[in-house]
N, C-alpha and C. Protein backbone atom coordinates (compact mmCIF):
# COMPACT_ATOMS: atom_id res chain seq x y z
N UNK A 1 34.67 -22.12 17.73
CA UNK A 1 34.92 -21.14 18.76
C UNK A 1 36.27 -20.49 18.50
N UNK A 2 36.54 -19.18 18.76
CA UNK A 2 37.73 -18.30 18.71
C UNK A 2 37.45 -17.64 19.57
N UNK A 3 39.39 -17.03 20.12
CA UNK A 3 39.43 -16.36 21.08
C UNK A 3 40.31 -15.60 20.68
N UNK A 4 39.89 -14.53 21.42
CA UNK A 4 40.67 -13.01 20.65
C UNK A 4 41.10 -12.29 22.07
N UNK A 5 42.17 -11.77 21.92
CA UNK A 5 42.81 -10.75 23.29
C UNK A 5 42.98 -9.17 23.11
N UNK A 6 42.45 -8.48 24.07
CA UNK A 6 42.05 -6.95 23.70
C UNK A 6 43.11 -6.58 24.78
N UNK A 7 43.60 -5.56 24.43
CA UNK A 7 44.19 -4.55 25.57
C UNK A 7 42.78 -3.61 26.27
N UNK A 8 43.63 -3.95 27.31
CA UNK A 8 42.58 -2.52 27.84
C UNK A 8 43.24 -1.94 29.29
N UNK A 9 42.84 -0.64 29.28
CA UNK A 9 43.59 0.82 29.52
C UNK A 9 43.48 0.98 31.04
N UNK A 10 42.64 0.58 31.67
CA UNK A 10 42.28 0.57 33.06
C UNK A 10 41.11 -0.82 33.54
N UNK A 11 41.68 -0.59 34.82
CA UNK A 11 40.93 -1.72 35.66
C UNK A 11 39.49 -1.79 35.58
N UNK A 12 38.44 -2.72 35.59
CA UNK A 12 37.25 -2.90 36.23
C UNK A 12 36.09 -2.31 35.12
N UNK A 13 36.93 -2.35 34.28
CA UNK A 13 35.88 -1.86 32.96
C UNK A 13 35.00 -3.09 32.33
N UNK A 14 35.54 -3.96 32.58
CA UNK A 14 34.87 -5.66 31.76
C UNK A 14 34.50 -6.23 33.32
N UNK A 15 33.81 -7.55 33.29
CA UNK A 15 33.71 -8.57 33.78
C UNK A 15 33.84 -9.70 33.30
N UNK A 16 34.44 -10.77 33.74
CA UNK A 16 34.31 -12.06 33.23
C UNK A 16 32.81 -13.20 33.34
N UNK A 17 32.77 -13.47 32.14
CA UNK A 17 31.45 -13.95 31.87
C UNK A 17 30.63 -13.12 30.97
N UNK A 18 30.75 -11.17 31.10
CA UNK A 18 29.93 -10.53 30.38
C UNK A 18 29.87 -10.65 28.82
N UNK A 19 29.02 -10.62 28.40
CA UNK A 19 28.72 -10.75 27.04
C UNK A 19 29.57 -9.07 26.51
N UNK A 20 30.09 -8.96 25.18
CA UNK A 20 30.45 -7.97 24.93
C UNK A 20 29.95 -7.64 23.27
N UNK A 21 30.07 -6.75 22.62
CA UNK A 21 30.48 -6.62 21.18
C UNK A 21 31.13 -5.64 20.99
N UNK A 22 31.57 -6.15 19.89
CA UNK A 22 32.74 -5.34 19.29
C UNK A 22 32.65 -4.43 17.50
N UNK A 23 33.20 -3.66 17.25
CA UNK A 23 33.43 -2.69 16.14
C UNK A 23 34.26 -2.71 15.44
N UNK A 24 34.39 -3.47 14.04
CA UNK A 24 35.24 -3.69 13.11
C UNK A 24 36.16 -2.31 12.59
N UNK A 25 37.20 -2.08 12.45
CA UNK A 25 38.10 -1.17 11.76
C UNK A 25 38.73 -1.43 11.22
N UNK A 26 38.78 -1.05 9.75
CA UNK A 26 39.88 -1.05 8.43
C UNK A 26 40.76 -0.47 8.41
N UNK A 27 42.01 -1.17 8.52
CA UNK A 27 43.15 -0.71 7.70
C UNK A 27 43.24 -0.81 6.43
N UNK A 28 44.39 -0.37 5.52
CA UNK A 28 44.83 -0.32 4.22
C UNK A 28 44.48 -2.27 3.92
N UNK A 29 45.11 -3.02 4.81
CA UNK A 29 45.72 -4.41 4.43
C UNK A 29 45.43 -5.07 5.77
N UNK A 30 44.50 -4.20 6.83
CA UNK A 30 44.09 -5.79 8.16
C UNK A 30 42.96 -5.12 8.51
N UNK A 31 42.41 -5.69 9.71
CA UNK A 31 41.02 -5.22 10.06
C UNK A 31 41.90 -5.18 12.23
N UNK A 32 40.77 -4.21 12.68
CA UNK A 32 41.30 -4.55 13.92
C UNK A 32 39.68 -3.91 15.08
N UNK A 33 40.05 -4.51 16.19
CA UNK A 33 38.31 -4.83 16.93
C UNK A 33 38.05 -4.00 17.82
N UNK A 34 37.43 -3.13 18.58
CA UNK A 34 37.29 -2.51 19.40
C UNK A 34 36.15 -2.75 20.58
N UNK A 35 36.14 -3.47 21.49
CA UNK A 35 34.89 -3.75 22.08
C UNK A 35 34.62 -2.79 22.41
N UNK A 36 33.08 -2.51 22.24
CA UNK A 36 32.47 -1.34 22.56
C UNK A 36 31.36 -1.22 24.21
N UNK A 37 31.74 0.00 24.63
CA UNK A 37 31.89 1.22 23.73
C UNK A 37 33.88 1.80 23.80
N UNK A 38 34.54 1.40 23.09
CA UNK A 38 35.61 1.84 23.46
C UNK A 38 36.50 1.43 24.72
N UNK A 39 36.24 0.17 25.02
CA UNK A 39 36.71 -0.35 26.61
C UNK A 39 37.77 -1.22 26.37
N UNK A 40 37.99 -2.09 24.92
CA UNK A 40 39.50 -2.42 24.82
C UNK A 40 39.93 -2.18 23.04
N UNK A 41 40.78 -2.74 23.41
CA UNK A 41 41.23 -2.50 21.64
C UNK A 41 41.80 -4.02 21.10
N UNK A 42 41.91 -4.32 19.97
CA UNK A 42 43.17 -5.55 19.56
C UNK A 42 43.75 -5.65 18.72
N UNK A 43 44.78 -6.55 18.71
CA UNK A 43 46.04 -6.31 17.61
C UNK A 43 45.19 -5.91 15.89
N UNK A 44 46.00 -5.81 15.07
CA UNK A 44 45.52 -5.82 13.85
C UNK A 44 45.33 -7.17 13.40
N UNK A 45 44.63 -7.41 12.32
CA UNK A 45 44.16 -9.41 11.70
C UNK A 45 44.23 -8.82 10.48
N UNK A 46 44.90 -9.82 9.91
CA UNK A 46 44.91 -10.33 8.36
C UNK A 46 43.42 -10.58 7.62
N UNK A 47 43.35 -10.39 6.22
CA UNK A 47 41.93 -10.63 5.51
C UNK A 47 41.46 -12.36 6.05
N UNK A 48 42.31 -12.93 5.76
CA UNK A 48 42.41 -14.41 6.20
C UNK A 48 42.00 -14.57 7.88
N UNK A 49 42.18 -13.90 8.43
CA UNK A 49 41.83 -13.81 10.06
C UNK A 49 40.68 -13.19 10.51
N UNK A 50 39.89 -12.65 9.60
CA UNK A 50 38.74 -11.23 9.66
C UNK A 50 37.54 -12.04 10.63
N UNK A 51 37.20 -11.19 11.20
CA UNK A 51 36.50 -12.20 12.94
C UNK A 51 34.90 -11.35 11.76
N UNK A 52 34.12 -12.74 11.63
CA UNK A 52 32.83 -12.54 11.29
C UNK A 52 31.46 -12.78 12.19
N UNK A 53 31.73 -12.53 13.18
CA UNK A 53 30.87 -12.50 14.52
C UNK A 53 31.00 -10.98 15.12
N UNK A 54 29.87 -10.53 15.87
CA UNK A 54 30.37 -9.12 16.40
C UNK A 54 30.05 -9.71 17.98
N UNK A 55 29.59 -10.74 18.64
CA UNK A 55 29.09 -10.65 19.71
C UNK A 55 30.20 -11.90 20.44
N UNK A 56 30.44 -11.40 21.64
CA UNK A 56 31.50 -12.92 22.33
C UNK A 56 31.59 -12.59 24.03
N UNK A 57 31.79 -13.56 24.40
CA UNK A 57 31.76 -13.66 26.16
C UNK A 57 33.08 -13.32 26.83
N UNK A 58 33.93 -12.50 27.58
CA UNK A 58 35.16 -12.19 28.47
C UNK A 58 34.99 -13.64 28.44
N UNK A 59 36.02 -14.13 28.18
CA UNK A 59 36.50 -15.58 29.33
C UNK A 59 37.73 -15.24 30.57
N UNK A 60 38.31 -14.26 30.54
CA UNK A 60 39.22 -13.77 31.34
C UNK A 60 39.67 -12.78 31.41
N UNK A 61 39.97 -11.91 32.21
CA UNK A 61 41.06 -10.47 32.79
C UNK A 61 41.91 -10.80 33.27
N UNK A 62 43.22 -10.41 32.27
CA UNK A 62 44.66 -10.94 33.57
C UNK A 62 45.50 -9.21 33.23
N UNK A 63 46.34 -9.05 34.47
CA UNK A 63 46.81 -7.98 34.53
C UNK A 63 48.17 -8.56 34.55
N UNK A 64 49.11 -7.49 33.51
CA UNK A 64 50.25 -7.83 33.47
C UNK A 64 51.35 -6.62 33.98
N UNK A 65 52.35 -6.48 33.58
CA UNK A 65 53.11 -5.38 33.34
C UNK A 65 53.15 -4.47 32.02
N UNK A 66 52.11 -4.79 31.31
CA UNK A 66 52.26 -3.82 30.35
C UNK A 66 50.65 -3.12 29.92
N UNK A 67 49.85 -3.73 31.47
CA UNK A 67 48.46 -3.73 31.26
C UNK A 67 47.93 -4.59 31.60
N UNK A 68 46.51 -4.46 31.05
CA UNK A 68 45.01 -5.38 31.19
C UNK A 68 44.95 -5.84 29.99
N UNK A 69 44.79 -7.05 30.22
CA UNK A 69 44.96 -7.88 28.34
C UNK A 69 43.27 -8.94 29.33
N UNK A 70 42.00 -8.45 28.28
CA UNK A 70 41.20 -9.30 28.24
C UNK A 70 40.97 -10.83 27.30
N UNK A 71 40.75 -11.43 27.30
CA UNK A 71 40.20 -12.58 26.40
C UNK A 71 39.00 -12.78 26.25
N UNK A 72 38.18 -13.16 24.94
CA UNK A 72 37.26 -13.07 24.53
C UNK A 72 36.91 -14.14 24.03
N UNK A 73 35.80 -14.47 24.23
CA UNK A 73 35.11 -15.90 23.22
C UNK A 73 34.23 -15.79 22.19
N UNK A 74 34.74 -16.14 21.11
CA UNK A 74 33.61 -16.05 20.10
C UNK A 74 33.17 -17.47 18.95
N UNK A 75 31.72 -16.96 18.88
CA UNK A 75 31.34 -18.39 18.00
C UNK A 75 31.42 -17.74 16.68
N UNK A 76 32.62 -18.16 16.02
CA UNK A 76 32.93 -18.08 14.77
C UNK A 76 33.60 -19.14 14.22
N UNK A 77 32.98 -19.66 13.47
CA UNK A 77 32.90 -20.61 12.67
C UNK A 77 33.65 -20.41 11.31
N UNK A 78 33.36 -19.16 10.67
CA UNK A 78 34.11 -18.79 9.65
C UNK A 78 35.33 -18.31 9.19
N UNK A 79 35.79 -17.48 10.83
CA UNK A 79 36.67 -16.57 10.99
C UNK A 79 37.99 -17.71 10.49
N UNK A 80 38.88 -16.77 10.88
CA UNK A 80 40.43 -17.27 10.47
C UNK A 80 41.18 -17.56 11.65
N UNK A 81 42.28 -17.44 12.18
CA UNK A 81 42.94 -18.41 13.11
C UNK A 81 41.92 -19.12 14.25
N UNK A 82 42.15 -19.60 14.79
CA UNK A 82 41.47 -20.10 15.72
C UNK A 82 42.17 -20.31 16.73
């Protein structure tokens, strides 16, 4: 299992519990995730970190001062940090 944290731009766009997927994007030298359709974004990952699952569950919405930072669950087994 891995968990990954998305920004996202406004309130009430996710639920916790909902199933989501997400959209791989290349950089020059990382990859970075976009749950779709466009509802959060996340940091950039290393080749070594590359999330090989597209499908994962909200485990949480917390609102901070610099935003909506979701968390995500995914069954990846292969991926890199954990």
């Amino acid at each position: 299992m891995r968990k990954m944290d998305f920004k996202m731009e406004r309130q009430g766009l996710l639920k916790e519990g909902e199933k989501v997927s997400v959209t791989e994007g290349i950089l020059p030298s990382s990859y970075y995730y976009t749950i779709d359709p466009s509802l959060a974004m996340s940091a950039n990952y290393k080749l070594a970190e590359r999330l090989y699952v597209k499908e994962g569950v909200v485990e949480k919405i917390e609102e901070t001062p610099r935003g909506f930072y979701v968390t995500v669950i995914f069954d990846d087994e292969k991926g890199g940090k954990q």
